[in-house]
Every structure is written in structure tokens, then in C-alpha cells.
C-alpha atoms as a PDB file:
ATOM      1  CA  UNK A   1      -7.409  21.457  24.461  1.00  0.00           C
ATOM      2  CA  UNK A   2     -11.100  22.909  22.941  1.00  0.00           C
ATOM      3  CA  UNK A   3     -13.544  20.859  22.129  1.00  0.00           C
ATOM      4  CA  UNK A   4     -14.493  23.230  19.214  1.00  0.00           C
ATOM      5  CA  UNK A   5     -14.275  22.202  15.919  1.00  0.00           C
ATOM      6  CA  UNK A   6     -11.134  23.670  14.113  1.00  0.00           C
ATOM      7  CA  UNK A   7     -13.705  24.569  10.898  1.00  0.00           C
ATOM      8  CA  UNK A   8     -17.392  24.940  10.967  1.00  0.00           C
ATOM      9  CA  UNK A   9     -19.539  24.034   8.164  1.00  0.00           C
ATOM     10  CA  UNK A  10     -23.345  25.189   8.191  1.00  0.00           C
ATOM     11  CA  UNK A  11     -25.971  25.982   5.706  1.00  0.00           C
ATOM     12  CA  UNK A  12     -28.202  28.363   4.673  1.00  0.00           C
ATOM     13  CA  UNK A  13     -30.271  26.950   2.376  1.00  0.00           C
ATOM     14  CA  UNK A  14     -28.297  25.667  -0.758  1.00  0.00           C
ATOM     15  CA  UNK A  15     -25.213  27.794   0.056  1.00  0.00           C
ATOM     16  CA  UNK A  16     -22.552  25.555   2.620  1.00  0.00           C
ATOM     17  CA  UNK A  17     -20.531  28.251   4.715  1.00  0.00           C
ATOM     18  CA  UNK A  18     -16.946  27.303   5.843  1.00  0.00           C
ATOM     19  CA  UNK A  19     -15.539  29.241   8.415  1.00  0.00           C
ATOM     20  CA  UNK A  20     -11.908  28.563   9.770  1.00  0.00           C
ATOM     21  CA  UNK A  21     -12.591  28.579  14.099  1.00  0.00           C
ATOM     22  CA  UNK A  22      -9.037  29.715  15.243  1.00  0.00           C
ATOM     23  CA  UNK A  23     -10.004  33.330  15.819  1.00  0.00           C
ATOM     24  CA  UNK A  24      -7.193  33.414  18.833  1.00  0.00           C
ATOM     25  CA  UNK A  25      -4.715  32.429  16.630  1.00  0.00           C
ATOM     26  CA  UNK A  26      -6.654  34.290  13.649  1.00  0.00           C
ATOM     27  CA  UNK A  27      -6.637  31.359  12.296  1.00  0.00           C
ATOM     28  CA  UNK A  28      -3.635  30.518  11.360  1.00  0.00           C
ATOM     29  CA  UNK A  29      -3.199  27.058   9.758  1.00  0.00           C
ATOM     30  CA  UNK A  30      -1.824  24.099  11.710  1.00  0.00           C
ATOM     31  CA  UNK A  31      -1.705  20.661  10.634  1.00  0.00           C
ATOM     32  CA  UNK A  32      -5.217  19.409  11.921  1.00  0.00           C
ATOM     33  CA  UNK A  33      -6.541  22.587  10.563  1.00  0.00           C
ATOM     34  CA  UNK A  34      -5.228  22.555   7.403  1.00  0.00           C
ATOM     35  CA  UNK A  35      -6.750  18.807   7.404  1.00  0.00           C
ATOM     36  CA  UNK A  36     -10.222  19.252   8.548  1.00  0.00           C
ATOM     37  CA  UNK A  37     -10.578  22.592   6.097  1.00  0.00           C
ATOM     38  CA  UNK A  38      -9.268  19.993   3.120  1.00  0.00           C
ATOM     39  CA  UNK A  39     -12.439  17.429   4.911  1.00  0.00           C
ATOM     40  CA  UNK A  40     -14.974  20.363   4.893  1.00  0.00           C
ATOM     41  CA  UNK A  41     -14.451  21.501   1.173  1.00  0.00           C
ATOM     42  CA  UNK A  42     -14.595  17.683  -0.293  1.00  0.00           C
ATOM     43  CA  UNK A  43     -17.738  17.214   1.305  1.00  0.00           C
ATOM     44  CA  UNK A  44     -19.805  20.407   0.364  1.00  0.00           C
ATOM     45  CA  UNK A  45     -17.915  19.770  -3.038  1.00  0.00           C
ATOM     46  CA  UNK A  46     -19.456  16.547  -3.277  1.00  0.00           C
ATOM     47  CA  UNK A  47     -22.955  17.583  -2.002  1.00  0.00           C
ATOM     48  CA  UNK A  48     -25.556  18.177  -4.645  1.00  0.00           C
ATOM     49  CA  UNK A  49     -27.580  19.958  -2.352  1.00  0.00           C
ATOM     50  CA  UNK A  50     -25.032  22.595  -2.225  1.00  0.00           C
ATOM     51  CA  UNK A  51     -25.370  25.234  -5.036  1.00  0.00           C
ATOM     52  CA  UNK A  52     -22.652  27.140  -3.858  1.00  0.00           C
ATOM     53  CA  UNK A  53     -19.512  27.199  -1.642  1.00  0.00           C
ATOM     54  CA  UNK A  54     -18.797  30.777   1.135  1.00  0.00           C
ATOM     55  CA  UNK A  55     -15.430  30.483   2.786  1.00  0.00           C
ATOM     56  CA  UNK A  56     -14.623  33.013   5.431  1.00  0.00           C
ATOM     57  CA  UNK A  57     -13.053  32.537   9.470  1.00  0.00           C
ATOM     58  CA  UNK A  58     -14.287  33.224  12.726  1.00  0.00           C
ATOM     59  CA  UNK A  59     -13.684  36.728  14.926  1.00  0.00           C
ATOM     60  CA  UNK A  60     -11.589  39.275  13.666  1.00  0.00           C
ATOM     61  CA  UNK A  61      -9.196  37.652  10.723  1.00  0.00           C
ATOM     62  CA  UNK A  62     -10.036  35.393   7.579  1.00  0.00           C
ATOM     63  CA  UNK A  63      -6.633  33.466   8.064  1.00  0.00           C
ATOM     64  CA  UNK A  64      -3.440  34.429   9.162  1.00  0.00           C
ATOM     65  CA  UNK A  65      -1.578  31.933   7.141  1.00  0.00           C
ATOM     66  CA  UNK A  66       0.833  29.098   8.315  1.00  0.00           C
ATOM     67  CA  UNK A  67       0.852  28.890  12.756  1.00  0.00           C
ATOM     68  CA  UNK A  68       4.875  28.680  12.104  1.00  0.00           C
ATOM     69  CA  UNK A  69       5.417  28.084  15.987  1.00  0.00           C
ATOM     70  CA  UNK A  70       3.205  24.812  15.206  1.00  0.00           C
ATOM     71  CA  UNK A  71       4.833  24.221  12.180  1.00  0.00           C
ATOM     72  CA  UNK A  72       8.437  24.439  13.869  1.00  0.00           C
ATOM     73  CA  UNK A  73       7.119  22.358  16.622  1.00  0.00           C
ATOM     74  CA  UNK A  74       6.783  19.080  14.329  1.00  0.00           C
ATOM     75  CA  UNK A  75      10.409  19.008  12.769  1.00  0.00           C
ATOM     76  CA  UNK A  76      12.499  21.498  14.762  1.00  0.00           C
ATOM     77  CA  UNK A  77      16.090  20.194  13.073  1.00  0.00           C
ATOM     78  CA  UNK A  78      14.499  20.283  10.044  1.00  0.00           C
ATOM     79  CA  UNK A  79      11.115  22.448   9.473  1.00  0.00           C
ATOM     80  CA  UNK A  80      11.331  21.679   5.139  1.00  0.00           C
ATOM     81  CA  UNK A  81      10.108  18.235   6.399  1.00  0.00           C
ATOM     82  CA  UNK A  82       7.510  19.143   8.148  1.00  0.00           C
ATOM     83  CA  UNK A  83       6.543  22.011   5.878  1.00  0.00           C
ATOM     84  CA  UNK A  84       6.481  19.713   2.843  1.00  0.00           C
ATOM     85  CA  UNK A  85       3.816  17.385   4.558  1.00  0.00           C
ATOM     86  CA  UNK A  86       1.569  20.605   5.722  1.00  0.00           C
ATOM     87  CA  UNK A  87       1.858  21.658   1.956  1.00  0.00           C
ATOM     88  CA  UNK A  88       0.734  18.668   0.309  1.00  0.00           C
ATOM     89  CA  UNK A  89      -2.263  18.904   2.728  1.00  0.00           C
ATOM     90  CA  UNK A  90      -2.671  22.646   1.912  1.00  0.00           C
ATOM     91  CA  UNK A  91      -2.325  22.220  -1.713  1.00  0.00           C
ATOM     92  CA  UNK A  92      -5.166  19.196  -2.096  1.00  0.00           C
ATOM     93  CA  UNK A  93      -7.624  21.421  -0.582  1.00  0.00           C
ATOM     94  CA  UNK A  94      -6.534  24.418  -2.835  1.00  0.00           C
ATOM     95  CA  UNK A  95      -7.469  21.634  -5.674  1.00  0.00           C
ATOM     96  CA  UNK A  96     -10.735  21.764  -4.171  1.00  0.00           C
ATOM     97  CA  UNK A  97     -11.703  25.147  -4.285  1.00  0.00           C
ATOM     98  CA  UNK A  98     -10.197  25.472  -8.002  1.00  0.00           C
ATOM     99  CA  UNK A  99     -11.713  22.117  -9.224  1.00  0.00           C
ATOM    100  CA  UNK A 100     -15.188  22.797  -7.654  1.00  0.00           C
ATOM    101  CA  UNK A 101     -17.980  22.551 -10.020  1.00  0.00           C
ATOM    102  CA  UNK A 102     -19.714  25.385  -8.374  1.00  0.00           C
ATOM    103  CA  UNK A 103     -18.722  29.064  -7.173  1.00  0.00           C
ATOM    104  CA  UNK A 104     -16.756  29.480  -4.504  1.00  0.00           C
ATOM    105  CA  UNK A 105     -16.979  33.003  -2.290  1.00  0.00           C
ATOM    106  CA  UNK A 106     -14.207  34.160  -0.206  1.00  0.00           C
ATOM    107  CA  UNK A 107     -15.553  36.506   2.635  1.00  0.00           C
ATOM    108  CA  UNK A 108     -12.149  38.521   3.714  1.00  0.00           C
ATOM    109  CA  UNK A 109     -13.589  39.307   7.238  1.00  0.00           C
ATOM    110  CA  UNK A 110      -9.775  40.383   8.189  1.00  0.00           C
ATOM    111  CA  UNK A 111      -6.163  39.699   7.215  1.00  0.00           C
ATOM    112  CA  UNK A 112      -5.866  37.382   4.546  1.00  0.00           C
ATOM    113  CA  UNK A 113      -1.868  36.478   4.751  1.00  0.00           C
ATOM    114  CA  UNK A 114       0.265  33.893   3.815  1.00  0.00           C
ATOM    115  CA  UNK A 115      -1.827  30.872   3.555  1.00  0.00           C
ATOM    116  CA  UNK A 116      -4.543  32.889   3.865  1.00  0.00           C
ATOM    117  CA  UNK A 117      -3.543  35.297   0.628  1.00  0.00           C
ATOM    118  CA  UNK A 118      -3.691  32.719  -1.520  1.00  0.00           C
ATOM    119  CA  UNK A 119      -6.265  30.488  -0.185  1.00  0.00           C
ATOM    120  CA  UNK A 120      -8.723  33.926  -0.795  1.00  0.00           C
ATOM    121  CA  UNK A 121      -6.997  34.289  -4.430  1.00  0.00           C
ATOM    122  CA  UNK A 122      -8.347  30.703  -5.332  1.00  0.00           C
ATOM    123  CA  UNK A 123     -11.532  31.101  -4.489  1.00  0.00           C
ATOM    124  CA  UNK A 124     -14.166  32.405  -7.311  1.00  0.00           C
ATOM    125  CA  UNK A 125     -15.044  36.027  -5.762  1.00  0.00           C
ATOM    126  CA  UNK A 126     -13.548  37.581  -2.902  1.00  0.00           C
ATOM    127  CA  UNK A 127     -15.735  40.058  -0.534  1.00  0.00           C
ATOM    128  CA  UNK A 128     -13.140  42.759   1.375  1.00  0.00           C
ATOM    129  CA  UNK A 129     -14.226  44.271   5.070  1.00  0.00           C
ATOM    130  CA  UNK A 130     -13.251  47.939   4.561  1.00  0.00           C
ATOM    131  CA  UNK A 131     -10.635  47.183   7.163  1.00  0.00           C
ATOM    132  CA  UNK A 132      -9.330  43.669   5.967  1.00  0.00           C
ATOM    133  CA  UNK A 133      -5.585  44.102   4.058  1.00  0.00           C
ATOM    134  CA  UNK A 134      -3.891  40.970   1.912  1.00  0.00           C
ATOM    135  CA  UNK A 135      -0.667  40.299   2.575  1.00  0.00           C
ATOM    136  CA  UNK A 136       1.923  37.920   1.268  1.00  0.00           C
ATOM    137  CA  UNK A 137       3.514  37.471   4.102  1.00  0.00           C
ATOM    138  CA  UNK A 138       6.247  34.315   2.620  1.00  0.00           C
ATOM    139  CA  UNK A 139       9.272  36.074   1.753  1.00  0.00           C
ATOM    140  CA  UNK A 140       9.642  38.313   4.860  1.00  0.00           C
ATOM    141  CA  UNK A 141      10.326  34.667   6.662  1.00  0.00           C
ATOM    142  CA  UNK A 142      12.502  33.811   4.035  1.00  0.00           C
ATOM    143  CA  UNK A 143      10.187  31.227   2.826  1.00  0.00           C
ATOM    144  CA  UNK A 144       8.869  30.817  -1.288  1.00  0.00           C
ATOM    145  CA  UNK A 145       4.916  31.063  -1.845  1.00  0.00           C
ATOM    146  CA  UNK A 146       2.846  27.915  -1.518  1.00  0.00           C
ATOM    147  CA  UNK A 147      -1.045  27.681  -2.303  1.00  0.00           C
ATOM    148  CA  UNK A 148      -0.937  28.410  -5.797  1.00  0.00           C
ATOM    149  CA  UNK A 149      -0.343  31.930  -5.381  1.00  0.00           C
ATOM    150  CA  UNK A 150       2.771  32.248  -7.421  1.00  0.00           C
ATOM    151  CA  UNK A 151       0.322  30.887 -10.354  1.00  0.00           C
ATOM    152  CA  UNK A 152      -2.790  32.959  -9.581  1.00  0.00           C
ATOM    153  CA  UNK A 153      -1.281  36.169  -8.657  1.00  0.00           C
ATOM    154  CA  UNK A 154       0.675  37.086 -11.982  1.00  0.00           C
ATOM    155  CA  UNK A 155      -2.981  36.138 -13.536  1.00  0.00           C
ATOM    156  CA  UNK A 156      -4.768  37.986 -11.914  1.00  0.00           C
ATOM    157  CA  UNK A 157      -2.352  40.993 -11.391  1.00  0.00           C
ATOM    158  CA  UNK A 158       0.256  40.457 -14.362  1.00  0.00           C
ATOM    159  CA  UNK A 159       3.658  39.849 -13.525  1.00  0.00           C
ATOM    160  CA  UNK A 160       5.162  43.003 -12.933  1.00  0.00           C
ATOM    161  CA  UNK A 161       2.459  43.619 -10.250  1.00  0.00           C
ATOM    162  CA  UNK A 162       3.048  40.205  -8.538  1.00  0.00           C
ATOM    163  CA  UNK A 163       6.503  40.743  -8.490  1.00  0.00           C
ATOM    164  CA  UNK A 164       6.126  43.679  -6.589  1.00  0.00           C
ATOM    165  CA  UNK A 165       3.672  42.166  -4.136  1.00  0.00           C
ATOM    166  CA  UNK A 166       6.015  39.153  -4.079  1.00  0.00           C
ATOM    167  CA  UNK A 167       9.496  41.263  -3.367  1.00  0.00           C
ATOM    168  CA  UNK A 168       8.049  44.032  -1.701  1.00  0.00           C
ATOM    169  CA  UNK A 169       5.577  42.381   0.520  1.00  0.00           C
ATOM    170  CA  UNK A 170       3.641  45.773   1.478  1.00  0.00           C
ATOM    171  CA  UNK A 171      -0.067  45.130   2.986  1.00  0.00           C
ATOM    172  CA  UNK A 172      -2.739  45.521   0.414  1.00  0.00           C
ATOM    173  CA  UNK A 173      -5.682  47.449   1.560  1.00  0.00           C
ATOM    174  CA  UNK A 174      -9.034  46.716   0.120  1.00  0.00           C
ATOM    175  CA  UNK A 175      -9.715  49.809  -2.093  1.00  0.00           C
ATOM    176  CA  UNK A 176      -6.485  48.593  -3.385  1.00  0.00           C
ATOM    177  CA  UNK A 177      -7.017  45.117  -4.047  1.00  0.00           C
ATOM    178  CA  UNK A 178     -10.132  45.985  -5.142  1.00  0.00           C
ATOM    179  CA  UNK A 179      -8.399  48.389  -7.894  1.00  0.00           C
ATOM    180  CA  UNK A 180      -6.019  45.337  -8.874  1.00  0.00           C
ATOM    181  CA  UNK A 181      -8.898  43.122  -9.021  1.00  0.00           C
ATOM    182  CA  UNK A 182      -8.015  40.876  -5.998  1.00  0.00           C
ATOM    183  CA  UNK A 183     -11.201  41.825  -4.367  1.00  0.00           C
ATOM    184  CA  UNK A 184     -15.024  41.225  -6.072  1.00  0.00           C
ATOM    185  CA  UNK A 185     -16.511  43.789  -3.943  1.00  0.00           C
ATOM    186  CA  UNK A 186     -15.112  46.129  -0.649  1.00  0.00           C
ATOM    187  CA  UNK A 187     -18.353  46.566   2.276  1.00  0.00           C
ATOM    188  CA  UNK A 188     -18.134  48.221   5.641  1.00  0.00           C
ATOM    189  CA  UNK A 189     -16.733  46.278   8.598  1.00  0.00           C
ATOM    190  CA  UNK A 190     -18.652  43.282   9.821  1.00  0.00           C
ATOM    191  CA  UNK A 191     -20.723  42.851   6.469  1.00  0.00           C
ATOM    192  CA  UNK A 192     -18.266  40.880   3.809  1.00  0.00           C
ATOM    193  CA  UNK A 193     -19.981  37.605   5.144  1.00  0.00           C
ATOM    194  CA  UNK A 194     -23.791  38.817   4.749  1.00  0.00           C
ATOM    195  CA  UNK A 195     -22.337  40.523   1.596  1.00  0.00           C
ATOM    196  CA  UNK A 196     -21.138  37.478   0.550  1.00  0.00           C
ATOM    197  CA  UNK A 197     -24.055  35.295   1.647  1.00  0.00           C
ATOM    198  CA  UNK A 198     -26.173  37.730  -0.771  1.00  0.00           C
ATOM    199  CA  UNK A 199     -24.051  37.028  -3.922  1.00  0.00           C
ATOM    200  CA  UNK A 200     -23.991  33.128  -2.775  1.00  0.00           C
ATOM    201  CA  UNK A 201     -27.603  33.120  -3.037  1.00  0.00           C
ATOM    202  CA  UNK A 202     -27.911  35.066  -6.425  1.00  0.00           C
ATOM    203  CA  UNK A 203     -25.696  33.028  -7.641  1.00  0.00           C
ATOM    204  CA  UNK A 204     -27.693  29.507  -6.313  1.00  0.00           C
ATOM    205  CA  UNK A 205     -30.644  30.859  -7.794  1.00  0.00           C
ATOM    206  CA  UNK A 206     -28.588  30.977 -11.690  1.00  0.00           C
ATOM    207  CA  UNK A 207     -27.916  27.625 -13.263  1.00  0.00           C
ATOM    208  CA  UNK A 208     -25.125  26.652 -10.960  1.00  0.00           C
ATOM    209  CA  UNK A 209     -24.042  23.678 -13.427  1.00  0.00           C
ATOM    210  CA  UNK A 210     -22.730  25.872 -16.058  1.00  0.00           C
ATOM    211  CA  UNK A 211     -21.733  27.879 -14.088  1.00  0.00           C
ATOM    212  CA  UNK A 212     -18.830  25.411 -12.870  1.00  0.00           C
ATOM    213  CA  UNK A 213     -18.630  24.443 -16.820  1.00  0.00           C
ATOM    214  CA  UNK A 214     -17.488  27.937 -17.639  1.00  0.00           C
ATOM    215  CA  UNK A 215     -15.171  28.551 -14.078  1.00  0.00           C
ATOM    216  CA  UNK A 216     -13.443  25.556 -15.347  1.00  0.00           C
ATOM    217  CA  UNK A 217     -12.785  26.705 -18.760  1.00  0.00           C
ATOM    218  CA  UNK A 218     -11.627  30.555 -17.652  1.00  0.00           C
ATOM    219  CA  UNK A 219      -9.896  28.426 -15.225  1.00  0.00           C
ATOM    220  CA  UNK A 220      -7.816  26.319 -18.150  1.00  0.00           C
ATOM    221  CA  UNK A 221      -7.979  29.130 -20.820  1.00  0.00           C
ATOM    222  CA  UNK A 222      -4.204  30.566 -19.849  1.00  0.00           C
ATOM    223  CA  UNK A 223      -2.722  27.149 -21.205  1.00  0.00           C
ATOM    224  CA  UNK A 224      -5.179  26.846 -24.207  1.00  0.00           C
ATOM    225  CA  UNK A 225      -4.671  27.325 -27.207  1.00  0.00           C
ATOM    226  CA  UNK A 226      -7.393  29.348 -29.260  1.00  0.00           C
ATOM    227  CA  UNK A 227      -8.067  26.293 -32.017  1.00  0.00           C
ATOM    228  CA  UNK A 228      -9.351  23.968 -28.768  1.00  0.00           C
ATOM    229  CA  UNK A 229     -10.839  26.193 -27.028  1.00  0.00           C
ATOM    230  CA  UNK A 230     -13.021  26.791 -29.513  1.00  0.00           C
ATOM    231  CA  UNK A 231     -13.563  23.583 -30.083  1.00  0.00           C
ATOM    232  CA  UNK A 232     -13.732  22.722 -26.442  1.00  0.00           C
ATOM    233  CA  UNK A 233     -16.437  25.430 -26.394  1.00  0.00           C
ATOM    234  CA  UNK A 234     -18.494  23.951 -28.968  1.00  0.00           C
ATOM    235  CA  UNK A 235     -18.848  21.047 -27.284  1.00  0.00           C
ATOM    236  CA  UNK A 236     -19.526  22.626 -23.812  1.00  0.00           C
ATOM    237  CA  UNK A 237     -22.215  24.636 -25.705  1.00  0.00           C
ATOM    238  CA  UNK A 238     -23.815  21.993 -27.006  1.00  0.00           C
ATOM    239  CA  UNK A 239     -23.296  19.758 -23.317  1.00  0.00           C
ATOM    240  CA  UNK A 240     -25.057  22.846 -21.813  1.00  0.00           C
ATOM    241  CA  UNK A 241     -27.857  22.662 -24.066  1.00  0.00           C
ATOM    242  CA  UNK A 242     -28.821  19.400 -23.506  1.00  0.00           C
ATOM    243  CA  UNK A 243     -28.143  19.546 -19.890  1.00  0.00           C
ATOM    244  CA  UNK A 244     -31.578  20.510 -17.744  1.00  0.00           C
ATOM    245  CA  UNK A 245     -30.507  23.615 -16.843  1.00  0.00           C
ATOM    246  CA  UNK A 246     -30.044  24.446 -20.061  1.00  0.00           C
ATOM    247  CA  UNK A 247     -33.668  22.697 -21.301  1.00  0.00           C
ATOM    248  CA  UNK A 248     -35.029  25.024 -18.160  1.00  0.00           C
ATOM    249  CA  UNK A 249     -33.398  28.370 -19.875  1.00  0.00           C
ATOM    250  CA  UNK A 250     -34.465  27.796 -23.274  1.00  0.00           C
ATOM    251  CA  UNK A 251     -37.669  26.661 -22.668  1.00  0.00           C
ATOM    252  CA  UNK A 252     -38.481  29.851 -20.417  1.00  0.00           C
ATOM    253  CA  UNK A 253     -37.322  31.562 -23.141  1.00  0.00           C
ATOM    254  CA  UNK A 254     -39.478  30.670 -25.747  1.00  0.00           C
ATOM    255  CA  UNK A 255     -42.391  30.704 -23.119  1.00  0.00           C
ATOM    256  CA  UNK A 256     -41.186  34.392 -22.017  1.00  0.00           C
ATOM    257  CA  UNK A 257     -40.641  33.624 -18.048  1.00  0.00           C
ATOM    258  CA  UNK A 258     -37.801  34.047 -15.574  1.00  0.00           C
ATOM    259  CA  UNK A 259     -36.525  30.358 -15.718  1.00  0.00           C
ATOM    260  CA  UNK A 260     -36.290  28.463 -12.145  1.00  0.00           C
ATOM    261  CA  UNK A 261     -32.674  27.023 -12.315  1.00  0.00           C
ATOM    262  CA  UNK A 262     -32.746  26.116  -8.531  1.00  0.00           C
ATOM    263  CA  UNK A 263     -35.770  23.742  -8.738  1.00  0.00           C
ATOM    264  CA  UNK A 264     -34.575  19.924  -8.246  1.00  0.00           C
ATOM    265  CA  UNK A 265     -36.821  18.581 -10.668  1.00  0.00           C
ATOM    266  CA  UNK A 266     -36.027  21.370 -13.491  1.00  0.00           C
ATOM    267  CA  UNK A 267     -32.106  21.981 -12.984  1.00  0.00           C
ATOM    268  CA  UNK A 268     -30.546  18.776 -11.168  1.00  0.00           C
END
């Protein structure tokens, strides 16, 4: 057995990277995995230090989805069993990277499948390799979509797209999930994670706070209705002025300079 961690976390500067470190298995998901990813994105969730959040994998794939040999190794007489557990595992650290009050990047080094599909569709952004593909992989094993991708997909898609992804299960190049808007941005082969890195760092340098106050709210709008919102954006308005960050951007305003969102003792 390695010695290697299953996923990495680093940092450079206020960004926390996350890689998954399966690349023989392009890593696919087992049980510790699944648990240790979950770990990872509490704790740079939790960090205030962290501005904002880069999830990608090691070697040549993002993540292949569910390791169903593993899987099938826990429960062999009955795999539901064993597939419910790895799911409720799976779906807390979804919560994660949807809750987060701060951006989260997906850098799609490689396949993104299964697991993988809709662990890149919950994240923020999503930064394509030229020669990565989606895929969503379920339904040709006969098994329904975990992850929240039968909720993000239609919204990001509309239904009659996600259907077709969902029934059909074709591979989705970049330039075409760029088209569909399941990819941010599409870069040359080996560059998604210093493409991403860049964005990361733009982004750290804006007032990262409201920026998770607004994620949030797109987040909720599809179950809103338009009388609170409004009124849930009043008061989210008025929260953001009164925050430091948004002290910092008014007052450089009215003094007619770039405001410094990423300084502790301005924007914290």
C-alpha cells in the first residue's frame, strides 16, 4: 500500500489547491478517497487565510468517477449498501464546494466522468485541457446520477440538453462544453491548472467576501421567488456595505484608487 496521500492540499499564497493523487487509477473515487477529499475541502473552507478554493487531480485525468471494482469489493451481495454509504460521503463534500463562501475553480486536467462530471459541475468555474472530455458515465452501468448532477446539469444546460447527456451518454469535448457552458474557459494541454491558478488569484485579489454572498444567492435564485429575492438582496446590499470589504471599495472610490480587497487589515 503507498504511503502517498490519497489528496494533496498546498498553497500558493491565498489560493488552497486540491488535487485528487490516484493518477493510476485516474483517480477514481474509493471510500478513503472520497473521505479525505470531503477532509481537505472543510478545512480550506474553514481557513480564512484561504481566498479561494482550485480543485484539479494528479497525472493525466481530473477524476474518473466511482473505482466500482472498490466499490463492489465492500458489499459484493449487495453493492446499493455499500454505494449508499460512499454517497452520503460523496454528497457532504459536494455540500462543501456549493456552500463555500468563496470561489471554487475546477481545473479539468483530463476526463471528468461519473463522480468526476459532477464534482467539476459544482464547482464555481471550470478550466478544460483542450484534450479533457466530460462524461456522464452513470447510466451506461445501469446506475442513476449521484453528486448533484441531476440538479446542476438541467441548470446549467436546460433540460432537454441534460436529458440528452443523461440518455445518450456521448463524451463531451471541451469546445463543446465550453459552447454549453459547462466549461469557464478551454487552454492547451498541460495549462488548465496554471490557467486556473491565474483566475484563482484574480479572483483573491477582488473582495472574496461578497463574492461568496452573491455565489450563494445565484446559487438559491432557481427556488426564489422574485418578491424575496429582492428583498433578500436589499439586505445583502446593505450587509455588503457595511462589511470591510465593502468600506475598502467605497472609500477607494470616493478617494479615486484601485481598492486593496486582499489586505487583512482592510478586507478581513
Amino acid at each position: 500500500m503507498s504511503d502517498e496521500p490519497l489528496v494533496i492540499t498546498r498553497r500558493d499564497g491565498p489560493v488552497a489547491i486540491i488535487s485528487l493523487n490516484r493518477a493510476g487509477a485516474f483517480n477514481a473515487f474509493d471510500a478513503d478517497t472520497i473521505t479525505a477529499l470531503w477532509q481537505a475541502l472543510r478545512a480550506v473552507g474553514r481557513d480564512d487565510a484561504v481566498r479561494v478554493v482550485v480543485l484539479t487531480g494528479e497525472g493525466k485525468a481530473f477524476c474518473a468517477g466511482g473505482d466500482l471494482k472498490s466499490i463492489l469489493g465492500l458489499n459484493p451481495d449487495a453493492p446499493g449498501e455499500a454505494f449508499y454509504e460512499l454517497a452520503t460521503v460523496f454528497h457532504q463534500a459536494i455540500t462543501e464546494i456549493r456552500n463555500m463562501k468563496k470561489p471554487v475553480i475546477a481545473a479539468v486536467n483530463g476526463v471528468a466522468a461519473g463522480g468526476g462530471f459532477s464534482m467539476a459541475l459544482a464547482c464555481d468555474l471550470r478550466v478544460m485541457a483542450r484534450s479533457a472530455f466530460l462524461q456522464q458515465a452513470y447510466t451506461a452501468a445501469g446506475l442513476a446520477i449521484d453528486g448533484g448532477g441531476t440538479w446542476t446539469l438541467p441548470r446549467l444546460v436546460g433540460l432537454a440538453k441534460a436529458l440528452e447527456i443523461a440518455m445518450l451518454d456521448e463524451r463531451i469535448d471541451a469546445d463543446t462544453a465550453l459552447s454549453l457552458g459547462l466549461a469557464t474557459r478551454v487552454v492547451d494541454d498541460g495549462a488548465a491548472l496554471d490557467e486556473a491558478l491565474a483566475m484563482a488569484h484574480k479572483l483573491a485579489a477582488k473582495a472574496v467576501a461578497n463574492l461568496g454572498r452573491v455565489k450563494l444567492m445565484l446559487r438559491s435564485s432557481f427556488e426564489a421567488q422574485l418578491e424575496q429575492r429582492l428583498e433578500d438582496e436589499r439586505i445583502a446590499l446593505a450587509e455588503s456595505a457595511n462589511a470591510p470589504e465593502g468600506f475598502e471599495g467605497l472609500t477607494a472610490f470616493s478617494e479615486k484608487r484601485k481598492p486593496v480587497f486582499d489586505d487583512p487589515e482592510k478586507s478581513s
